[in-house]
N, C-alpha and C. Protein backbone atom coordinates (compact mmCIF):
# COMPACT_ATOMS: atom_id res chain seq x y z
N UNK A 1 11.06 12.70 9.93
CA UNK A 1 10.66 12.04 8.69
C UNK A 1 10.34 10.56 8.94
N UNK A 2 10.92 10.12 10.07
CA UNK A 2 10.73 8.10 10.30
C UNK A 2 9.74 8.23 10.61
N UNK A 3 9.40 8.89 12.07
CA UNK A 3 7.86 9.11 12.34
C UNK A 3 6.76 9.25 11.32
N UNK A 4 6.82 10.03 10.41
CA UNK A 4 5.87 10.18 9.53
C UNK A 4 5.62 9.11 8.43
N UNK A 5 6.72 8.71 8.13
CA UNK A 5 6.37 7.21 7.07
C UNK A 5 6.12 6.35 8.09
N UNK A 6 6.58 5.87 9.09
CA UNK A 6 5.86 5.32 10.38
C UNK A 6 4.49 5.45 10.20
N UNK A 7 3.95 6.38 10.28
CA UNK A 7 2.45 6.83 10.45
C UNK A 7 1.90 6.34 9.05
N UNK A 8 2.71 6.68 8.02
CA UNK A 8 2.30 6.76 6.85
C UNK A 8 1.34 4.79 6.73
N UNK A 9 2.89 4.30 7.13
CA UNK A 9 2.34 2.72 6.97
C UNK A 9 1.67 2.15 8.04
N UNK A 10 1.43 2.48 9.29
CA UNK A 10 0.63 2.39 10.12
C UNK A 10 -0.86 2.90 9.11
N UNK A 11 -1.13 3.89 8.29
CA UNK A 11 -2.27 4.02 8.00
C UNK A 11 -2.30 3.03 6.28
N UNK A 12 -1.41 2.67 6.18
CA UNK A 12 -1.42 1.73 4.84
C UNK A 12 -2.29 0.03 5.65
N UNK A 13 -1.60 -0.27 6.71
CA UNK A 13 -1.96 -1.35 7.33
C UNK A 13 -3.80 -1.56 7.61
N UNK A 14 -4.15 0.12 7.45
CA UNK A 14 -5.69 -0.39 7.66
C UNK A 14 -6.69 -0.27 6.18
N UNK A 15 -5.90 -0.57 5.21
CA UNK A 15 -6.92 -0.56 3.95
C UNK A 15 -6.26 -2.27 3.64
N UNK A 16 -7.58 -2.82 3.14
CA UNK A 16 -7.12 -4.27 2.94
C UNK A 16 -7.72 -4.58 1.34
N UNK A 17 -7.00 -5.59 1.08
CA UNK A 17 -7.53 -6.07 -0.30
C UNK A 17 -8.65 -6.59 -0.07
N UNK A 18 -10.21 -6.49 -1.17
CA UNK A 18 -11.44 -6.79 -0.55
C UNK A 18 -11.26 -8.59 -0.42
N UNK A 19 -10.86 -9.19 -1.45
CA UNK A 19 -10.48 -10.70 -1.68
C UNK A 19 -10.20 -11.31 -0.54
N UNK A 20 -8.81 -10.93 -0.18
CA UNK A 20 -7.97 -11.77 0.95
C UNK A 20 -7.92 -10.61 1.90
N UNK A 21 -8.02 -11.53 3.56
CA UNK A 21 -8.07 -10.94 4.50
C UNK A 21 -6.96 -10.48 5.42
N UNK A 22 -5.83 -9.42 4.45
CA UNK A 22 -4.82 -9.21 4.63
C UNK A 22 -4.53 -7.49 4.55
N UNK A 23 -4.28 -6.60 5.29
CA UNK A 23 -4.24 -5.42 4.34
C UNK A 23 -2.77 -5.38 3.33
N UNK A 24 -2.91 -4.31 2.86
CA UNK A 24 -2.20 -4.52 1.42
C UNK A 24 -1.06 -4.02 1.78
N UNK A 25 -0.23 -3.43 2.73
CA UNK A 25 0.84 -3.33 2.81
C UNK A 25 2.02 -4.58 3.32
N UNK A 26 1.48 -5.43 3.65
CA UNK A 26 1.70 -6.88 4.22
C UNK A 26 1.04 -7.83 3.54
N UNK A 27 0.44 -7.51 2.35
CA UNK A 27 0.33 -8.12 1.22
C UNK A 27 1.72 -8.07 0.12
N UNK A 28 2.25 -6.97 0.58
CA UNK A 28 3.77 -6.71 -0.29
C UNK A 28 3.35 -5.90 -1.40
N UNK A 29 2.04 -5.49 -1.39
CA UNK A 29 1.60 -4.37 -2.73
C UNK A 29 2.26 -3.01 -2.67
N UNK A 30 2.65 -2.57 -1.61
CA UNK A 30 3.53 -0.77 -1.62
C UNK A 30 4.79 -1.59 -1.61
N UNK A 31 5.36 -0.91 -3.15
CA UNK A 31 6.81 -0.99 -3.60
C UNK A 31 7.27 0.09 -2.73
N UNK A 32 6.85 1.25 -2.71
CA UNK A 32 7.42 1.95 -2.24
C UNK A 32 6.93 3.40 -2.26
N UNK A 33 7.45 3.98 -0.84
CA UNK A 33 6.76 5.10 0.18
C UNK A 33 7.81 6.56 -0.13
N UNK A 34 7.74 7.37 -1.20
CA UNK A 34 8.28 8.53 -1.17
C UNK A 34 7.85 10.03 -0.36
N UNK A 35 9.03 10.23 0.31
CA UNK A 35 8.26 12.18 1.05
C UNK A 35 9.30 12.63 1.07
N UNK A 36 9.01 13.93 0.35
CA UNK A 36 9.32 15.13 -0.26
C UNK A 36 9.89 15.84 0.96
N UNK A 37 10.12 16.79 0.61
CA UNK A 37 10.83 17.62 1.97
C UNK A 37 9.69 18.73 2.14
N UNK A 38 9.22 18.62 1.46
CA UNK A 38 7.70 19.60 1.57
C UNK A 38 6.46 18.74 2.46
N UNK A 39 6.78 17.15 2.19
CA UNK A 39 6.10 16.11 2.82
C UNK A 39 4.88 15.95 2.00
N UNK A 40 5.34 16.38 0.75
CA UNK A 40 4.42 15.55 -0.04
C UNK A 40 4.69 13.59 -0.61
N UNK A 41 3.75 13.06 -0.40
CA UNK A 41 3.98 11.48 -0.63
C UNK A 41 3.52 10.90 -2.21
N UNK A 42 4.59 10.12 -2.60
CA UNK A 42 4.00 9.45 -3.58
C UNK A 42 4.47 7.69 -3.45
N UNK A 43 3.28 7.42 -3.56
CA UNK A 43 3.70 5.74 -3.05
C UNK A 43 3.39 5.07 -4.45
N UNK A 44 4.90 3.95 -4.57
CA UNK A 44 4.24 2.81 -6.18
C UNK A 44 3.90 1.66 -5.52
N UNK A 45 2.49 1.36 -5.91
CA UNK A 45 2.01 0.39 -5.59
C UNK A 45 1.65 -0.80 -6.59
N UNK A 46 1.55 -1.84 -6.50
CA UNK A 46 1.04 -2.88 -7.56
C UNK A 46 -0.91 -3.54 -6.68
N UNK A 47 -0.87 -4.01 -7.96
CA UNK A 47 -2.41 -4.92 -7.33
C UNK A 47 -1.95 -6.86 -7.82
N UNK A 48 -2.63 -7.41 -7.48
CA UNK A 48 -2.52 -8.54 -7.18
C UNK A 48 -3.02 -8.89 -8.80
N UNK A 49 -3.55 -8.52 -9.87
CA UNK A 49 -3.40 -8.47 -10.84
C UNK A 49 -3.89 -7.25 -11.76
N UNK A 50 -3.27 -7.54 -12.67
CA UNK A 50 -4.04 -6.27 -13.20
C UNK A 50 -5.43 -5.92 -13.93
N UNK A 51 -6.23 -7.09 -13.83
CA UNK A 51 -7.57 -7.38 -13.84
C UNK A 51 -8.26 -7.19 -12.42
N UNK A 52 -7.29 -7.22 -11.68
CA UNK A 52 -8.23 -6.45 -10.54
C UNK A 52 -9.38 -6.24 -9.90
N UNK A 53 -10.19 -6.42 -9.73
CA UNK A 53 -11.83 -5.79 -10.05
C UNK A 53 -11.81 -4.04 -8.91
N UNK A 54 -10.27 -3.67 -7.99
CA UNK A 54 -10.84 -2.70 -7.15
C UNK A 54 -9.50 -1.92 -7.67
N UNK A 55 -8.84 -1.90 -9.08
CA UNK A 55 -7.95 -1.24 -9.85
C UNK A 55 -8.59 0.29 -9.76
N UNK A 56 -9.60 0.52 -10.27
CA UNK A 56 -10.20 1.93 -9.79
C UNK A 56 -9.95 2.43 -8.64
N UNK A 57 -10.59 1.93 -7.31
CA UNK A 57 -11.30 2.67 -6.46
C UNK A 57 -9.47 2.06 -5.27
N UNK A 58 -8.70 1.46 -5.53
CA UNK A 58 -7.84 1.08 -4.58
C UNK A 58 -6.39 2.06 -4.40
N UNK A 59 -6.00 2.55 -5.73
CA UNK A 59 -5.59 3.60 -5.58
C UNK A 59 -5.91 5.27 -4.82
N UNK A 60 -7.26 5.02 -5.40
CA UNK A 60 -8.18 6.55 -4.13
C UNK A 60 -8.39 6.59 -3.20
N UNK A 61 -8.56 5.40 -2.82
CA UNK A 61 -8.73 4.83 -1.35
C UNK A 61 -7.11 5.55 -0.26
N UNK A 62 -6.23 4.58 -1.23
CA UNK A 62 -4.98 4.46 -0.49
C UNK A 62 -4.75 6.55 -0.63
N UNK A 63 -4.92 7.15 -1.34
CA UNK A 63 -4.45 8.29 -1.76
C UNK A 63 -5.31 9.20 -0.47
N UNK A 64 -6.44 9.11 -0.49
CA UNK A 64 -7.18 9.53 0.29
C UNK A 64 -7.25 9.10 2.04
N UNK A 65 -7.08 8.20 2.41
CA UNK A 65 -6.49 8.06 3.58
C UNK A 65 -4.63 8.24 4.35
N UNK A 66 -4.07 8.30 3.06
CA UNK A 66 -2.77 8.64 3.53
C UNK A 66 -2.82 10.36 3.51
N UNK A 67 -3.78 10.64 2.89
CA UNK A 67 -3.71 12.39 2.97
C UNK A 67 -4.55 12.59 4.20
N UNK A 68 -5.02 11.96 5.06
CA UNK A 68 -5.39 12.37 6.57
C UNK A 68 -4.18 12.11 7.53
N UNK A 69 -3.12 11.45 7.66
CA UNK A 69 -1.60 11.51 8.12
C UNK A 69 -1.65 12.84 8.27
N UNK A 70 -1.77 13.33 9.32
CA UNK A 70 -1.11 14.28 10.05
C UNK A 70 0.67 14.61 9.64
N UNK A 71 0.91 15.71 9.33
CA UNK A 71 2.37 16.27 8.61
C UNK A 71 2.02 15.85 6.90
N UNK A 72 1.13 14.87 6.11
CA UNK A 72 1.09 14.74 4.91
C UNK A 72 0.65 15.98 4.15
N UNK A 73 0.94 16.58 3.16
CA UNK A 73 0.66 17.66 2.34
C UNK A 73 -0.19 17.27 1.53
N UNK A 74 0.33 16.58 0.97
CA UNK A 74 -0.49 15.68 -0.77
C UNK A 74 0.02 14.11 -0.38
N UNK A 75 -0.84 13.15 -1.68
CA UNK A 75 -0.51 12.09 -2.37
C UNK A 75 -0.87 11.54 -2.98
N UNK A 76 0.10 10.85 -3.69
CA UNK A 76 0.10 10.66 -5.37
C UNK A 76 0.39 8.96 -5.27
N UNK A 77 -0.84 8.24 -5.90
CA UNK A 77 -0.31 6.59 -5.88
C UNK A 77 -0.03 6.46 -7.40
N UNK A 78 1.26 5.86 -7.81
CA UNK A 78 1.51 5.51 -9.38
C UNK A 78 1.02 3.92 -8.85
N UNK A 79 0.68 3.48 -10.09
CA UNK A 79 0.21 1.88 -10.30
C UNK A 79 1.38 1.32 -11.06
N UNK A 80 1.79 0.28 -10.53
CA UNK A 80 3.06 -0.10 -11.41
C UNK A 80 2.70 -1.29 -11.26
N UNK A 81 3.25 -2.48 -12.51
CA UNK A 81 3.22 -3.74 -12.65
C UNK A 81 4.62 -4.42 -12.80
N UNK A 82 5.56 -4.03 -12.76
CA UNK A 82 6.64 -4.15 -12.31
C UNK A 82 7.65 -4.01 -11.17
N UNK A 83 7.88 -4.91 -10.34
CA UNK A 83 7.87 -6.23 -10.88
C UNK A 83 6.48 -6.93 -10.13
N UNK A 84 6.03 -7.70 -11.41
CA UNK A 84 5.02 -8.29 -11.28
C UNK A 84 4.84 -8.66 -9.67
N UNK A 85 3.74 -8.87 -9.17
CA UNK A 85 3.27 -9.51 -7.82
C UNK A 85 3.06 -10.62 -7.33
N UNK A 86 3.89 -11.42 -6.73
CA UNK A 86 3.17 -12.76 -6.45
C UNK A 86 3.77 -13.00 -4.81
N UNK A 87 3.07 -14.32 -4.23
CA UNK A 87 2.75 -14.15 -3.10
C UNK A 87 3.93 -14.29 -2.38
N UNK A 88 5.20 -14.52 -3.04
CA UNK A 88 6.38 -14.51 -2.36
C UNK A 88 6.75 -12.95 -1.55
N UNK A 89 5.67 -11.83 -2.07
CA UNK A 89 6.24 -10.75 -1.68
C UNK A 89 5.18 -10.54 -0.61
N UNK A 90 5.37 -11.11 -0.14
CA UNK A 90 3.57 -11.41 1.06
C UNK A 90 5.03 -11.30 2.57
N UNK A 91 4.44 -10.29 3.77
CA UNK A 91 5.25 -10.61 4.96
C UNK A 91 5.06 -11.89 5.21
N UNK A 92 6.26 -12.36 6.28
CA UNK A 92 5.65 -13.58 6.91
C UNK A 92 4.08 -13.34 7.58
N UNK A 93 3.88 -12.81 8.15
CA UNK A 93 2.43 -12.69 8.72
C UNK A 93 1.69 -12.87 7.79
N UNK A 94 1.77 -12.09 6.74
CA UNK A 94 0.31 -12.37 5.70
C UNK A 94 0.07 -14.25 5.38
N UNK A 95 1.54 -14.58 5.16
CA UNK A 95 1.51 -15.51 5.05
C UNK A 95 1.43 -16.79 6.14
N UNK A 96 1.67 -16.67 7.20
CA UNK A 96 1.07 -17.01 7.87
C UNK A 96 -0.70 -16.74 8.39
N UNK A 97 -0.86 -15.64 8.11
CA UNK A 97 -2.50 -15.29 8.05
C UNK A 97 -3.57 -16.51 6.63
N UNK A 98 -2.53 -16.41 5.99
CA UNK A 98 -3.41 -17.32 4.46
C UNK A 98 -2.65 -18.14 4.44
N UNK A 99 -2.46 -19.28 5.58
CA UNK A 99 -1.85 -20.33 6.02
C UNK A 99 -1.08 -20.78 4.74
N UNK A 100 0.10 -19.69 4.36
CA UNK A 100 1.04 -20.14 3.73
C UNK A 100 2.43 -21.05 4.25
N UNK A 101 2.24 -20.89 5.37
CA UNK A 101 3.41 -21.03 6.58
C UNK A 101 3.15 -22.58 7.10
């Protein structure tokens, strides 16, 4: 199961927010990575606001490339705005990447 959320966020790391040149898991946007014992995934994610402009297509994105993960069955992204997003939830790297550091 480590291996596979391993993989899971290894493939989160290559979809990026179109804005900032960060992908979104080191943006601090995946609250969080659920798998099933069937290995189905459902990840809650936030966006950087909820005006958004890639609120559509960023959830399908993420849904659709985590369902090529090898061992993944399904997945399901909920959009959550709680708790709100701001850049404190950024890794050090991101933040060091958008010379927060």
């Amino acid at each position: 199961m480590v291996d596979l959320e391993n993989n899971i966020v290894s493939m989160l790391k290559t979809i990026y927010d179109p804005e900032i040149p960060v992908d979104i898991y080191e943006l601090g946007l995946i609250y969080e990575v659920k798998i099933s014992k069937e290995n189905d995934v459902t990840i809650d994610m936030t966006l950087t606001s909820p005006n958004c402009p890639v609120a559509e297509t960023m959830p399908k994105e993420v849904e659709e490339k985590v369902k090529t993960v090898e061992g993944v069955n399904s997945c399901i992204v909920n959009i959550v705005f709680d708790p709100t997003w701001d850049k404190d939830m950024m890794s050090e790297e991101a933040k060091l990447e958008l010379g927060f550091l």
